[in-house]
C-alpha atoms as a PDB file:
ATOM      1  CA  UNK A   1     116.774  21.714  53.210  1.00  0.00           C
ATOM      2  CA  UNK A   2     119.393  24.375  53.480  1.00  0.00           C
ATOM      3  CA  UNK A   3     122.255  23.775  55.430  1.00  0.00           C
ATOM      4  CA  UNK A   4     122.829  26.365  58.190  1.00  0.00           C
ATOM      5  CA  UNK A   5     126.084  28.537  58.162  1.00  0.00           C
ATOM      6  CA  UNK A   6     127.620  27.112  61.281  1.00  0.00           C
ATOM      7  CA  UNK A   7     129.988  30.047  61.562  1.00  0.00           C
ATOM      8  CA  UNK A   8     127.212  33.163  61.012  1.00  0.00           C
ATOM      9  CA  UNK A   9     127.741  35.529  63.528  1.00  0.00           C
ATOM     10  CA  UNK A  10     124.929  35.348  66.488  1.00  0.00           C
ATOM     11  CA  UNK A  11     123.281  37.604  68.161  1.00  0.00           C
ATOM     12  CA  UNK A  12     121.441  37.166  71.441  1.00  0.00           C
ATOM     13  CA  UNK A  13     118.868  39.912  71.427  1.00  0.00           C
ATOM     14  CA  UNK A  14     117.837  40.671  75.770  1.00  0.00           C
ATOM     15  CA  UNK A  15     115.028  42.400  77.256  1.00  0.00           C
ATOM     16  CA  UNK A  16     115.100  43.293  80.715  1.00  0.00           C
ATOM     17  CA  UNK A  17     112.662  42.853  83.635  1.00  0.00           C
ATOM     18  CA  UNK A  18     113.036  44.548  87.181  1.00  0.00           C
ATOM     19  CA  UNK A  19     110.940  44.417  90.153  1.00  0.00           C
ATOM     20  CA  UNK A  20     108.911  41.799  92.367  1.00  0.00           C
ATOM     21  CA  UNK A  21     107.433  40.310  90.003  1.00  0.00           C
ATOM     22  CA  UNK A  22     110.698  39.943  86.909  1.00  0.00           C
ATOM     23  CA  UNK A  23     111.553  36.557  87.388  1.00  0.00           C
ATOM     24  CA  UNK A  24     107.505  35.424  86.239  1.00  0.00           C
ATOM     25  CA  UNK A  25     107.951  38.421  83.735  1.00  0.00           C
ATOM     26  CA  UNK A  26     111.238  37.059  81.458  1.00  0.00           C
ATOM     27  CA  UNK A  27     109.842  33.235  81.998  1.00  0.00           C
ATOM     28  CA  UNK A  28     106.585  34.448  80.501  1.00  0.00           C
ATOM     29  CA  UNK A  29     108.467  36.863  77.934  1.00  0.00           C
ATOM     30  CA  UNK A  30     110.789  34.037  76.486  1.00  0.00           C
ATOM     31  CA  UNK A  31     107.761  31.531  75.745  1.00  0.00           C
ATOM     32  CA  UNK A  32     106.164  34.150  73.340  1.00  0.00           C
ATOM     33  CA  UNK A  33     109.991  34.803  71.600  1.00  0.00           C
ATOM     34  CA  UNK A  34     110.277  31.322  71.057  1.00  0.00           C
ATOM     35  CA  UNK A  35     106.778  31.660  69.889  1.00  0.00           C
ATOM     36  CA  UNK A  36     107.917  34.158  67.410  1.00  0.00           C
ATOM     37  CA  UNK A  37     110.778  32.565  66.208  1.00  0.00           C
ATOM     38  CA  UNK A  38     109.060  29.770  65.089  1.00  0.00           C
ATOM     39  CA  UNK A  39     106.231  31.976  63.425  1.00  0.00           C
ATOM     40  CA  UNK A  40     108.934  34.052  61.578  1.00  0.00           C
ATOM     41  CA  UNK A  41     110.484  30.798  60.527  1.00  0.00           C
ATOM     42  CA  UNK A  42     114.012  32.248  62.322  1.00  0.00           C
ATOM     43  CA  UNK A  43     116.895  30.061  61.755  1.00  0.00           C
ATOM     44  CA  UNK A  44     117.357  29.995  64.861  1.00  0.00           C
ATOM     45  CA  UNK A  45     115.151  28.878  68.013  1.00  0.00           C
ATOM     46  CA  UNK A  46     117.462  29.855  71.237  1.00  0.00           C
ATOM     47  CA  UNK A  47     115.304  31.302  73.502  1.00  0.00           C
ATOM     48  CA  UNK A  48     115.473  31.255  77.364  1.00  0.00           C
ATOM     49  CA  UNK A  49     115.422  33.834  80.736  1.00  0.00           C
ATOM     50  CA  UNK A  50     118.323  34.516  83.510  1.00  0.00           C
ATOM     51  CA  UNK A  51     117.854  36.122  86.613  1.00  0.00           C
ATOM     52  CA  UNK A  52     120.664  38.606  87.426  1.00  0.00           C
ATOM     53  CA  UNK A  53     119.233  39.353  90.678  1.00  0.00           C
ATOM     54  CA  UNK A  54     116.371  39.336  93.395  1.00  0.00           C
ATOM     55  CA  UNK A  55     114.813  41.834  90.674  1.00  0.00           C
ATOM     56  CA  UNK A  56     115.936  42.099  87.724  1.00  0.00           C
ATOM     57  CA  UNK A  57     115.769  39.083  85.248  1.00  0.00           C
ATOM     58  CA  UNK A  58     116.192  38.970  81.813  1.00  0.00           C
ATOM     59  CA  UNK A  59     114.578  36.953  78.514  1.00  0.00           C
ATOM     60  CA  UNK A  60     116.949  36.494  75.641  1.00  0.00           C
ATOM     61  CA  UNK A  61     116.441  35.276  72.151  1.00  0.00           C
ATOM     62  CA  UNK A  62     119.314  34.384  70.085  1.00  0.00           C
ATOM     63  CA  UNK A  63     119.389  35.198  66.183  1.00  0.00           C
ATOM     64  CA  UNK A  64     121.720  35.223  63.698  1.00  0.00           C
ATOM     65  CA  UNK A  65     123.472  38.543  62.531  1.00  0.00           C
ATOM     66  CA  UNK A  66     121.500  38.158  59.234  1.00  0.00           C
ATOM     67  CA  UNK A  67     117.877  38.240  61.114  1.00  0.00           C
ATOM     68  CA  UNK A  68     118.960  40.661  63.849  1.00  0.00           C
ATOM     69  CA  UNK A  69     117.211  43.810  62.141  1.00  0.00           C
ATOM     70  CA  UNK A  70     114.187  42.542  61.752  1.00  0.00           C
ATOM     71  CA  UNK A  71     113.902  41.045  65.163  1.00  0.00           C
ATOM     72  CA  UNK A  72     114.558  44.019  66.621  1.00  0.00           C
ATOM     73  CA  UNK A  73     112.403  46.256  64.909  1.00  0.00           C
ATOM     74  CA  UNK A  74     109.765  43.974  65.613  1.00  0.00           C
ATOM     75  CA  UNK A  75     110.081  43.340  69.000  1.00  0.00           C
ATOM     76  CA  UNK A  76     112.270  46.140  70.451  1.00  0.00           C
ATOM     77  CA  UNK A  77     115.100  44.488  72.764  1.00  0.00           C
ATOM     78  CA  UNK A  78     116.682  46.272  75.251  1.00  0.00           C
ATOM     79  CA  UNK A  79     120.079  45.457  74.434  1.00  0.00           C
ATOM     80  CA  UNK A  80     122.253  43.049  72.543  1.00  0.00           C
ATOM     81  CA  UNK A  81     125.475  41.082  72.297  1.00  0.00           C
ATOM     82  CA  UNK A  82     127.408  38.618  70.720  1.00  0.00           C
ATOM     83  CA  UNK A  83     126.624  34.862  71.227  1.00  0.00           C
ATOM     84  CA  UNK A  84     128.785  32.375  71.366  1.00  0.00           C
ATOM     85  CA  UNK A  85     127.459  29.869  73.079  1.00  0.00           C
END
């Protein structure tokens, strides 16, 4: 088993949700990201959702740096940032 670069730059990769109805949306949305990290093998498994506000919540995956292209042309975030949590 390879031993995970501890210091690898991560990347927490966010789509966004707004309306009645985006709280439901991002808990639902983060289930199939975990999904797909697993099925992509992803180093990484940090999935999870965040509501900002009565309408707009947000599902976030975290990858590292290395992974963060493919991710996103797969799956076509929103937005991203640095993790470092």
């Amino acid at each position: 088993m390879e031993k995970q670069d501890t210091k690898a730059k991560k990347i927490k990769l966010i789509w966004d949700f707004r309306g009645p109805t985006a709280r439901n949306t991002a808990q639902h949305y983060k289930k199939h990201l975990l999904e797909y990290a697993v099925l992509e093998g992803l180093d990484l498994q940090i999935s999870g959702s965040t509501d900002l506000s009565d309408a707009h919540s947000i599902a976030y995956l975290v990858v590292n740096e290395s992974q963060m292209r493919q991710v996103r042309d797969d799956l076509k975030p929103n937005r991203g940032e640095i993790y470092d949590g």
